[in-house]
Protein backbone atom coordinates (compact mmCIF):
# COMPACT_ATOMS: atom_id res chain seq x y z
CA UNK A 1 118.85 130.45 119.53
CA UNK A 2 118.53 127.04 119.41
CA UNK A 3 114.77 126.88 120.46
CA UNK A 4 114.44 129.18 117.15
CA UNK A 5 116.38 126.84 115.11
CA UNK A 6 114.53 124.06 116.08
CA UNK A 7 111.18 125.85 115.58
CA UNK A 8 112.61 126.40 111.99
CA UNK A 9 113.53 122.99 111.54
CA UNK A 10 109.83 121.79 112.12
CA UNK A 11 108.43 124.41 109.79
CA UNK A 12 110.95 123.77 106.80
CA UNK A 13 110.26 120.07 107.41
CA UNK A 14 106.74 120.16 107.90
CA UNK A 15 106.50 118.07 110.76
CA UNK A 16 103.96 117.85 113.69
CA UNK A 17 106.13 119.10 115.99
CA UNK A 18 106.54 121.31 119.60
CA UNK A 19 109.65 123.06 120.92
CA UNK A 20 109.45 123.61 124.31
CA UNK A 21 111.78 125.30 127.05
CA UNK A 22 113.14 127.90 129.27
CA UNK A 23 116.84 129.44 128.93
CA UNK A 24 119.06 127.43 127.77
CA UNK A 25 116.81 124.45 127.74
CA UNK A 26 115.12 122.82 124.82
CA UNK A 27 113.23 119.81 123.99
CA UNK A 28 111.56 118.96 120.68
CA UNK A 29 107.88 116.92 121.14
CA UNK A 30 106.92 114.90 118.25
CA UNK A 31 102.87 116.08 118.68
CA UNK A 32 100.16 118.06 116.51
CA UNK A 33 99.62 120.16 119.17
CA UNK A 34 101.00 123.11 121.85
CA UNK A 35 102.31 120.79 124.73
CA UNK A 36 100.99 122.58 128.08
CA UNK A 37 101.63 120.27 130.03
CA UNK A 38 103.39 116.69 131.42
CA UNK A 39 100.07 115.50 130.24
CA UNK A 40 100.77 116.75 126.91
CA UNK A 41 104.49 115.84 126.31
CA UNK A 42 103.86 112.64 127.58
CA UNK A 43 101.02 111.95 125.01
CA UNK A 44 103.47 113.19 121.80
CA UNK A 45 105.43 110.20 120.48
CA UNK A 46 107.81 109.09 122.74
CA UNK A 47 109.29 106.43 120.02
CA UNK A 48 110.21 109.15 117.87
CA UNK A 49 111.85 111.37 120.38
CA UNK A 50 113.72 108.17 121.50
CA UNK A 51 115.21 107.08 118.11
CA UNK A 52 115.89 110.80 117.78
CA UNK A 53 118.09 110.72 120.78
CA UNK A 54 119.56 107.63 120.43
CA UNK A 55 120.75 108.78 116.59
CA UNK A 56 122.04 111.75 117.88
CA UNK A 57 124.85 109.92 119.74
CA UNK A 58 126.23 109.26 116.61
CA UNK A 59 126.90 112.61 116.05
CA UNK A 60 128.07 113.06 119.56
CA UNK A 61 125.27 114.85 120.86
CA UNK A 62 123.71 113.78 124.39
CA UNK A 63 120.35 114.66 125.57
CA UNK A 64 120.34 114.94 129.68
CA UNK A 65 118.03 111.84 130.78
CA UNK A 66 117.44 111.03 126.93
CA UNK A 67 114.76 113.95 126.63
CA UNK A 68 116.42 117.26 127.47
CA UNK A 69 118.76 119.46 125.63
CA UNK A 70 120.76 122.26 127.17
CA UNK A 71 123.48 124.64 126.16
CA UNK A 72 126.21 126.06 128.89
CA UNK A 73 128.33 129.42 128.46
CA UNK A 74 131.27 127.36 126.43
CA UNK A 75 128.51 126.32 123.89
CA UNK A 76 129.29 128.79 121.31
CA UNK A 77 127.83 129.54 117.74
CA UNK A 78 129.35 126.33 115.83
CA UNK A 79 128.38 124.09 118.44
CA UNK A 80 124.65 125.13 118.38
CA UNK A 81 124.85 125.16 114.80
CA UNK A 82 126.28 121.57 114.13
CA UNK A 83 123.64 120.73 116.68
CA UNK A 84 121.04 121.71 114.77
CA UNK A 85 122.28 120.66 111.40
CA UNK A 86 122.52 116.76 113.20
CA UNK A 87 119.12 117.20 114.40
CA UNK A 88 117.63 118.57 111.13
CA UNK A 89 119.78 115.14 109.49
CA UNK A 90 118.07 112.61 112.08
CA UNK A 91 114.75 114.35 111.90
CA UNK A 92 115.02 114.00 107.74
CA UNK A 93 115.53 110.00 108.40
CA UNK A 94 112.82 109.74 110.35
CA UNK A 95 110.33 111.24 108.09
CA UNK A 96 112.04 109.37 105.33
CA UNK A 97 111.44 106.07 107.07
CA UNK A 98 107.69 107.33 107.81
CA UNK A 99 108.08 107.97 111.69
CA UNK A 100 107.08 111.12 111.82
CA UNK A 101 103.19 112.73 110.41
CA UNK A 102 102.88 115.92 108.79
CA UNK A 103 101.83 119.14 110.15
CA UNK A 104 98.14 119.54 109.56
């Protein structure tokens, strides 16, 4: 659910943008395109996914090791939906102050 919301996120937004992840583990990659591989996550932009993080806190949402997100069994609708609202908020401001490019 939340790797969908994300994915929706980037396509209302129009952003250059990969979710990746397995489970209940997500991570958003500020790239053009499909990240593959370490190679390829490592390349997106690594500023971006930082500020993202680091905004984030505001809103009281932690990323383990400031890159991945994961949901346990107490995580329940309203938490993966303010999540994704506070994302889809930080992700607006960074587009707003030109961080992020357009998906091509």
């Amino acid at each position: 659910m939340a790797r969908t919301g994300l994915r929706d996120i980037v396509e209302d937004l129009d952003i250059a943008a990969d979710v990746t992840g397995l489970g209940s583990l997500f991570h958003i990659h500020f790239t053009a395109g499909k990240v593959r591989s370490a190679r390829d996550a490592e390349d997106a932009n690594q500023r971006a996914t930082l500020i993202l993080h680091e905004r984030l806190l505001n809103h009281g949402i932690h990323f383990y090791a400031g890159r991945l997100g994961f949901l346990s069994g107490v995580h329940g609708g309203d938490d993966i939906g303010y999540t994704l609202n506070s994302i889809r908020a930080v992700i607006e401001e960074l587009q707003a102050e030109g961080l992020l490019t357009k998906n091509q």
